[in-house]
PDB file of N, CA and C in Angstrom:
ATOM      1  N   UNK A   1      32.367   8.352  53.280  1.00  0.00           N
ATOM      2  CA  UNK A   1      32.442   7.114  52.538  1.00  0.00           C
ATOM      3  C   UNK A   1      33.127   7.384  51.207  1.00  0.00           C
ATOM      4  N   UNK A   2      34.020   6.605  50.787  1.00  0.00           N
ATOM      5  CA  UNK A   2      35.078   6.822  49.702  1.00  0.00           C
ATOM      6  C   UNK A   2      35.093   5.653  49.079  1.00  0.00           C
ATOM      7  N   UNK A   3      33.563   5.519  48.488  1.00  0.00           N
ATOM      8  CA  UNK A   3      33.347   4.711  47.156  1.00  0.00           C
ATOM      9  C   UNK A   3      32.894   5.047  45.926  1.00  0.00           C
ATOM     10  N   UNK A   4      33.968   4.392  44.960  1.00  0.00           N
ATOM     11  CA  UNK A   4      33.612   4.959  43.499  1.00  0.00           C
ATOM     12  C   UNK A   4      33.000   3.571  42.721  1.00  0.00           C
ATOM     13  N   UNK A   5      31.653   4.144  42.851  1.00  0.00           N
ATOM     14  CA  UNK A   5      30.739   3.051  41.710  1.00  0.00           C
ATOM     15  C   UNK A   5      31.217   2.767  40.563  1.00  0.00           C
ATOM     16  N   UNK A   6      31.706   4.183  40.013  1.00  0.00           N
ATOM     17  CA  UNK A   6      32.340   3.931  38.473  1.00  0.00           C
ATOM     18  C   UNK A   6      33.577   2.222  38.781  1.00  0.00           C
ATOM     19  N   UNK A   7      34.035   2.084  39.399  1.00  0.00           N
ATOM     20  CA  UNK A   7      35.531   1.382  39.535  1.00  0.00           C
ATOM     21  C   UNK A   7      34.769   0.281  39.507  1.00  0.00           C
ATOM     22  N   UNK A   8      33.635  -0.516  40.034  1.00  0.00           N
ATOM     23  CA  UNK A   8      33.009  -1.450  39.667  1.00  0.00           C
ATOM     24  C   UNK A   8      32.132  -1.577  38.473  1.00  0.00           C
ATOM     25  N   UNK A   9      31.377  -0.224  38.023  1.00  0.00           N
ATOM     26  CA  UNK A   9      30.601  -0.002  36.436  1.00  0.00           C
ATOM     27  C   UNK A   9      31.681  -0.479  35.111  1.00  0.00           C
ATOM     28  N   UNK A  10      32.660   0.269  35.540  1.00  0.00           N
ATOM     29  CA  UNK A  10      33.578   0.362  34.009  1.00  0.00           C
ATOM     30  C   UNK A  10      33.688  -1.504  33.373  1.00  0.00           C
ATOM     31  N   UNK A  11      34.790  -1.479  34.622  1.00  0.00           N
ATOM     32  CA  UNK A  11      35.058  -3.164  34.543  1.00  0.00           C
ATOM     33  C   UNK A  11      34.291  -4.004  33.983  1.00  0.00           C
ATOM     34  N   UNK A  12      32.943  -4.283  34.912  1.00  0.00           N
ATOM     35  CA  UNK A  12      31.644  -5.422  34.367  1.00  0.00           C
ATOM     36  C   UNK A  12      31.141  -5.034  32.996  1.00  0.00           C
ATOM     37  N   UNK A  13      30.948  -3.571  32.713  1.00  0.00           N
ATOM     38  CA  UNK A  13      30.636  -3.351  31.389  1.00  0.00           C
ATOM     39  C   UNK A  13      31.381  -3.789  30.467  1.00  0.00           C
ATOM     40  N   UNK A  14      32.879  -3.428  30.381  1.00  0.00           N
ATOM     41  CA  UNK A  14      33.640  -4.230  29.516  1.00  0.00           C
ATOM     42  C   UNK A  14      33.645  -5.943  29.414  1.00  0.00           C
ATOM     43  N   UNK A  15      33.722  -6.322  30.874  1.00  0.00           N
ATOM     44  CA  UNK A  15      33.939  -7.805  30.738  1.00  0.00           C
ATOM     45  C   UNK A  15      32.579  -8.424  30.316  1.00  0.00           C
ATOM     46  N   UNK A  16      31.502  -7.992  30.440  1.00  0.00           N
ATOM     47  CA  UNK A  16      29.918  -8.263  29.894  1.00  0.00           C
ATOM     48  C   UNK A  16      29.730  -7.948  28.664  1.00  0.00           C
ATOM     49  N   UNK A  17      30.584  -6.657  27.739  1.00  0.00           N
ATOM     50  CA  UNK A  17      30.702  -6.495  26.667  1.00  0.00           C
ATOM     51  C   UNK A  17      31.648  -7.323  25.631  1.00  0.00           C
ATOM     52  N   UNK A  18      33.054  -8.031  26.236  1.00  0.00           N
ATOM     53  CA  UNK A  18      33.498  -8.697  25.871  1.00  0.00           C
ATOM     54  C   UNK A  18      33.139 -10.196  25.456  1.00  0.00           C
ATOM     55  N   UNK A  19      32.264 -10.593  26.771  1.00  0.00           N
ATOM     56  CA  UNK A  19      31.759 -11.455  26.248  1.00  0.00           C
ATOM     57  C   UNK A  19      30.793 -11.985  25.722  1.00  0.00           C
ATOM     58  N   UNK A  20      30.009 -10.826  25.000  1.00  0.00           N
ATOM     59  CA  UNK A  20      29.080 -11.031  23.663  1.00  0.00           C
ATOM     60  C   UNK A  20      29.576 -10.820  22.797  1.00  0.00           C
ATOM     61  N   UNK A  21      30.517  -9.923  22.933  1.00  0.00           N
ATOM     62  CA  UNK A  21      31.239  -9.346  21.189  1.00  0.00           C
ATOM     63  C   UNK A  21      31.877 -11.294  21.349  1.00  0.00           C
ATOM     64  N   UNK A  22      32.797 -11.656  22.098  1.00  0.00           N
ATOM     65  CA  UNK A  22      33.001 -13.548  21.801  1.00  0.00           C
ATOM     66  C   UNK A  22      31.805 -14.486  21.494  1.00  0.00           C
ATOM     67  N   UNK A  23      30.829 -14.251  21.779  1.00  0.00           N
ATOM     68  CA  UNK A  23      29.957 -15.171  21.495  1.00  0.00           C
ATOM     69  C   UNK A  23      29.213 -14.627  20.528  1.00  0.00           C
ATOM     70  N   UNK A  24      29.055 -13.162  20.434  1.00  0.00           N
ATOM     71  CA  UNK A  24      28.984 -13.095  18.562  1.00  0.00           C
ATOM     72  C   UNK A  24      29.632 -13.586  17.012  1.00  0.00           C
ATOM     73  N   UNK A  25      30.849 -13.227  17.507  1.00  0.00           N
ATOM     74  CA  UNK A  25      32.237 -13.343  16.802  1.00  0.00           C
ATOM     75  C   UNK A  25      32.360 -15.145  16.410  1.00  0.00           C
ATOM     76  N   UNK A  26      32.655 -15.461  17.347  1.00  0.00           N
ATOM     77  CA  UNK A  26      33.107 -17.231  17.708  1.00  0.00           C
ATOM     78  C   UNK A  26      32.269 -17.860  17.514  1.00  0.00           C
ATOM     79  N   UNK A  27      31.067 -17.541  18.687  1.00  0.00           N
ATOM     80  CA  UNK A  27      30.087 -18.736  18.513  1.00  0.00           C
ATOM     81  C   UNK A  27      28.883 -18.306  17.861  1.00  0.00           C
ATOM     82  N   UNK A  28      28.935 -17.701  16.720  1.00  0.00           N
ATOM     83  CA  UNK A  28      27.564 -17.350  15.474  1.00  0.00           C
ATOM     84  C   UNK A  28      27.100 -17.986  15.584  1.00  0.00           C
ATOM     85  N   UNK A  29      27.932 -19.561  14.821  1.00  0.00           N
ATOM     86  CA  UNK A  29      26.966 -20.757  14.363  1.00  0.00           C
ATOM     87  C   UNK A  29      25.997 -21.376  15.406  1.00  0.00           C
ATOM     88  N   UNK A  30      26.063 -20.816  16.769  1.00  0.00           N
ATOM     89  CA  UNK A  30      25.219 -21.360  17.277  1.00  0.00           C
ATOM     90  C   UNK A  30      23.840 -19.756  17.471  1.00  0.00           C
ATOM     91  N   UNK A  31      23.803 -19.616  16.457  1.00  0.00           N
ATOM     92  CA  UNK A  31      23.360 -18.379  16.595  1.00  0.00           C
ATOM     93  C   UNK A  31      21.372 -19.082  16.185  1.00  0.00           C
ATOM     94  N   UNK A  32      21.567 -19.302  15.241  1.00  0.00           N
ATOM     95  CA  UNK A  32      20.478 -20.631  14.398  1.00  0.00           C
ATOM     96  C   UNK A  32      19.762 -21.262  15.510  1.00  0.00           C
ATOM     97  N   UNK A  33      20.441 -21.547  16.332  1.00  0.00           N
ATOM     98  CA  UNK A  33      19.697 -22.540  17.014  1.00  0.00           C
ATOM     99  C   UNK A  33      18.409 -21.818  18.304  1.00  0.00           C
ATOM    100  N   UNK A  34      19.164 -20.565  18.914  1.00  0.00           N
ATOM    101  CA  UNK A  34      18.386 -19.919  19.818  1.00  0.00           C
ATOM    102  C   UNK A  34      18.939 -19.580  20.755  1.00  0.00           C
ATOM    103  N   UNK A  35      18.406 -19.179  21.736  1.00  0.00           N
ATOM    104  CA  UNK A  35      18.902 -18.899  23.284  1.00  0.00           C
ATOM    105  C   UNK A  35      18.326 -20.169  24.505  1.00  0.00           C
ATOM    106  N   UNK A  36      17.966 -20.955  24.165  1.00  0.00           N
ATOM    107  CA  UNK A  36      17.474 -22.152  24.745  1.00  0.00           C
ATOM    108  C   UNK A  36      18.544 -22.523  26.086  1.00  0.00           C
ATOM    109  N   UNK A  37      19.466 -23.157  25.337  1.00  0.00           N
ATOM    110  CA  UNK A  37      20.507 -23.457  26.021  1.00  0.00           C
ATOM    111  C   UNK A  37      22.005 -23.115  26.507  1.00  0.00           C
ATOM    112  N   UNK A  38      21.416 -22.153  26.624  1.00  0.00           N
ATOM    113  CA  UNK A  38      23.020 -20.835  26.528  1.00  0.00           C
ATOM    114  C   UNK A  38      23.556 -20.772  28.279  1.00  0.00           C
ATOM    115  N   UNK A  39      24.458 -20.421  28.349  1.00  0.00           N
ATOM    116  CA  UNK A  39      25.408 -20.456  29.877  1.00  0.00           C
ATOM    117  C   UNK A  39      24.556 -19.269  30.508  1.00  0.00           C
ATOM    118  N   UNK A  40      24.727 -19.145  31.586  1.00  0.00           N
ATOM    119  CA  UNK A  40      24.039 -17.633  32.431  1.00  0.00           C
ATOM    120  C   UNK A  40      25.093 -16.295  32.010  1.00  0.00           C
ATOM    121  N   UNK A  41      25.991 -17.089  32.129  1.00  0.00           N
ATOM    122  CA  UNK A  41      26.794 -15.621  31.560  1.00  0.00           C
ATOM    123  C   UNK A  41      26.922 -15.082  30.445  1.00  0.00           C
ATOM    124  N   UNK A  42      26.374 -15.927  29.369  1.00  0.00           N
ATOM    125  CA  UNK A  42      26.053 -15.445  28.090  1.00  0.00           C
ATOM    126  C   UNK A  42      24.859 -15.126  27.789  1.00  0.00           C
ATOM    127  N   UNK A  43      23.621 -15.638  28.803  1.00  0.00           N
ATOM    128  CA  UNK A  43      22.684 -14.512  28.712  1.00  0.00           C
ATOM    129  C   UNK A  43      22.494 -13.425  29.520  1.00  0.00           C
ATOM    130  N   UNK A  44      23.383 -13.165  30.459  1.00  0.00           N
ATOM    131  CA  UNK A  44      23.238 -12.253  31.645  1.00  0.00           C
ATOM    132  C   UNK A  44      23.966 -11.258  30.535  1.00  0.00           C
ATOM    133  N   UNK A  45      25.285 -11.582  29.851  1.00  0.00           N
ATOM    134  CA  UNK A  45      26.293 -10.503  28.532  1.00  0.00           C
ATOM    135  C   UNK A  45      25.034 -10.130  27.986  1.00  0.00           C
ATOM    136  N   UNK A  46      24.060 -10.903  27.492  1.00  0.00           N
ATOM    137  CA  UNK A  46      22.892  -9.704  26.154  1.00  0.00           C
ATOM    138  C   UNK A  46      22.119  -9.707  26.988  1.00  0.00           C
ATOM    139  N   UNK A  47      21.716  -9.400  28.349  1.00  0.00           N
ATOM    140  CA  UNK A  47      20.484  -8.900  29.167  1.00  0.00           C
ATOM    141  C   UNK A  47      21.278  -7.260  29.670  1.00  0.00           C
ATOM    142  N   UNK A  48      22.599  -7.191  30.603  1.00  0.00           N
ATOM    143  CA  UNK A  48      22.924  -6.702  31.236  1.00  0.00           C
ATOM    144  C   UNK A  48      23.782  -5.601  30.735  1.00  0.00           C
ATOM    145  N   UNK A  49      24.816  -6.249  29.406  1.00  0.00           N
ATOM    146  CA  UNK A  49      25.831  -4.917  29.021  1.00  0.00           C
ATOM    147  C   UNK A  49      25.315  -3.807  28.541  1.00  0.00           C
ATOM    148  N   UNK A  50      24.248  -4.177  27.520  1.00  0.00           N
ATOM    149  CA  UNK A  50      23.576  -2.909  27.090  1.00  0.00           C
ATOM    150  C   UNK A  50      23.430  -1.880  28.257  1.00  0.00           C
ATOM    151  N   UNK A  51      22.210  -2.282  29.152  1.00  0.00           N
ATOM    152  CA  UNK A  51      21.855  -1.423  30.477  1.00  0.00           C
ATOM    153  C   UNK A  51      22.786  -0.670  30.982  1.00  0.00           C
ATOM    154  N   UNK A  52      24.230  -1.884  31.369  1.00  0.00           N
ATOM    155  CA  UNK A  52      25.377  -0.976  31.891  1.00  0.00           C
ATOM    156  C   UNK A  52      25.721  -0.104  31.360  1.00  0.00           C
ATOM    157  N   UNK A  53      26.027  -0.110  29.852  1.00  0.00           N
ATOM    158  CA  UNK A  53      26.942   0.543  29.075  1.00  0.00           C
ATOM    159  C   UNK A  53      25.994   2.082  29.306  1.00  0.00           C
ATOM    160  N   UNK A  54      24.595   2.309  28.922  1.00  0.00           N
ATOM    161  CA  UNK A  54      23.805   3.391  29.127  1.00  0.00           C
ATOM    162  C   UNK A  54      24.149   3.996  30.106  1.00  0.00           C
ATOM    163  N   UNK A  55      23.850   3.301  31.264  1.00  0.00           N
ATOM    164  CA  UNK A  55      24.163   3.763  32.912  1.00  0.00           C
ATOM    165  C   UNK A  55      25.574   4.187  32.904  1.00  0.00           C
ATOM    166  N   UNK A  56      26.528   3.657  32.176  1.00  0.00           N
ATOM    167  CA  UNK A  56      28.273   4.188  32.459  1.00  0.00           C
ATOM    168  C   UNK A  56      28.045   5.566  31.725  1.00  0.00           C
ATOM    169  N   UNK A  57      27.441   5.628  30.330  1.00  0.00           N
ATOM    170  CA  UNK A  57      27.601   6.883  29.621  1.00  0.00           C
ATOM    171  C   UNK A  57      26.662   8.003  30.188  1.00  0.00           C
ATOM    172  N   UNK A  58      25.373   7.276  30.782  1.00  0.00           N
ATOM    173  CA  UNK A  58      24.898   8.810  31.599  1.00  0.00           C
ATOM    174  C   UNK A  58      25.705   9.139  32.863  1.00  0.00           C
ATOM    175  N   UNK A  59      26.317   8.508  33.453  1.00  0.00           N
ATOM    176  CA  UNK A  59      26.766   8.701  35.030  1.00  0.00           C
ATOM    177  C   UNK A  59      28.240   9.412  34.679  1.00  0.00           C
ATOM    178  N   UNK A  60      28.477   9.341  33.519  1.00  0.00           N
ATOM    179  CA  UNK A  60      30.205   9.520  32.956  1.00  0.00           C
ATOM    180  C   UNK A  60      30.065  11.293  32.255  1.00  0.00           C
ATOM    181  N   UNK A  61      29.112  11.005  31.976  1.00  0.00           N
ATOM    182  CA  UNK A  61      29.305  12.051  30.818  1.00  0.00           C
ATOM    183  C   UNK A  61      27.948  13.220  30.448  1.00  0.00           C
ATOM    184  N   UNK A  62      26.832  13.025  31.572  1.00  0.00           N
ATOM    185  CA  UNK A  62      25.752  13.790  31.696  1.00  0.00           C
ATOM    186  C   UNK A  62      25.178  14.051  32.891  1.00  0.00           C
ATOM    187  N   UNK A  63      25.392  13.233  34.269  1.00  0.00           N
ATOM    188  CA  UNK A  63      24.951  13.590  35.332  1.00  0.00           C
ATOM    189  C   UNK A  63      25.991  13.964  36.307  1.00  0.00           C
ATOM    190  N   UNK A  64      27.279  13.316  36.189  1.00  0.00           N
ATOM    191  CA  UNK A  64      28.385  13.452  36.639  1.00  0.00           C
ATOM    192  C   UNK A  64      30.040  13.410  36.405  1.00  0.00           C
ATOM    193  N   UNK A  65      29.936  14.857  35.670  1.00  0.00           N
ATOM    194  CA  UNK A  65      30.785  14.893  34.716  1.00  0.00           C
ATOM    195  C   UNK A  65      31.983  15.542  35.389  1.00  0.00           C
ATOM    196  N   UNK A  66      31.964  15.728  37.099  1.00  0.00           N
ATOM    197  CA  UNK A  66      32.976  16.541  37.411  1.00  0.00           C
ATOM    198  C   UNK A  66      33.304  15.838  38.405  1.00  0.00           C
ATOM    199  N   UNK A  67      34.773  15.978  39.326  1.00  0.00           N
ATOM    200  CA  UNK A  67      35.224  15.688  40.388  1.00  0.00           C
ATOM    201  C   UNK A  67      35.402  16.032  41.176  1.00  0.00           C
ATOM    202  N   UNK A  68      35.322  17.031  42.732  1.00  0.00           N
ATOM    203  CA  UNK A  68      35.424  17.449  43.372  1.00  0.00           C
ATOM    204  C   UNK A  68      36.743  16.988  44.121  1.00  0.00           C
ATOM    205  N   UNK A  69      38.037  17.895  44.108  1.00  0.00           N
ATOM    206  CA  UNK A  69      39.002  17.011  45.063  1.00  0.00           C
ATOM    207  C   UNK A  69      39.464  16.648  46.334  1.00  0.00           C
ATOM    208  N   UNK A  70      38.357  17.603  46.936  1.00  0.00           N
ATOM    209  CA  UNK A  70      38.852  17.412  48.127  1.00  0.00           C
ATOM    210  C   UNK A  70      37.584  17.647  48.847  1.00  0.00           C
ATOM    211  N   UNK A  71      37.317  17.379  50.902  1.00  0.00           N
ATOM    212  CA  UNK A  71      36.039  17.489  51.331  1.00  0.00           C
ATOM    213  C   UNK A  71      35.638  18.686  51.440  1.00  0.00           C
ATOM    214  N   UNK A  72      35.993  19.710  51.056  1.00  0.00           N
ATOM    215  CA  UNK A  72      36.055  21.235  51.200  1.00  0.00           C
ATOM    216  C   UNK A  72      35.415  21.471  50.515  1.00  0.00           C
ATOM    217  N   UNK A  73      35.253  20.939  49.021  1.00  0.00           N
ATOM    218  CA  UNK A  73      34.578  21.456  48.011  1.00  0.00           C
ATOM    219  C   UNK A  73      32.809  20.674  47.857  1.00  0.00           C
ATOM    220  N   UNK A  74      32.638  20.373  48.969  1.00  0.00           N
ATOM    221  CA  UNK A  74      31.251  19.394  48.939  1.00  0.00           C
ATOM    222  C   UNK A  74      30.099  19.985  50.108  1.00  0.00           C
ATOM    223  N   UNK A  75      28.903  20.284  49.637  1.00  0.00           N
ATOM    224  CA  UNK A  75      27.952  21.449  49.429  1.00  0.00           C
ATOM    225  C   UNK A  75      27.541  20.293  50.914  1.00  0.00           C
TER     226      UNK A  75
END
């Protein structure tokens, strides 16, 4: 099986990160009011990017930090 989780992690993290850093940035003023009435995707951005972003930097850079290139090299 020749699937790379990362190729779906990276992406959503950014695009989930992007769009809180916009609804930080842009929409502050509705910052006052609460999370009451907010879109799913702007609360799924401050439920979910954090989590991802953790999960990209341990899976990237502490549990699986190497590549194996070929099936030869797999235990």
């Amino acid at each position: 099986m020749d699937f790379d989780f990362n190729l779906i992690l990276v992406p959503v993290t950014l695009i989930l990160f992007a769009v809180w850093l916009l609804d930080k940035l842009v929409f502050k003023q509705r910052a006052n009011k609460g999370r009451e009435n907010e879109n799913f995707v702007i609360t799924w951005a401050y439920d979910f990017w954090p989590v991802l972003a953790v999960v990209l930097v341990l899976r990237s850079f502490l549990y699986e930090p190497f590549n194996i290139p070929s099936d030869s090299m797999v235990p």
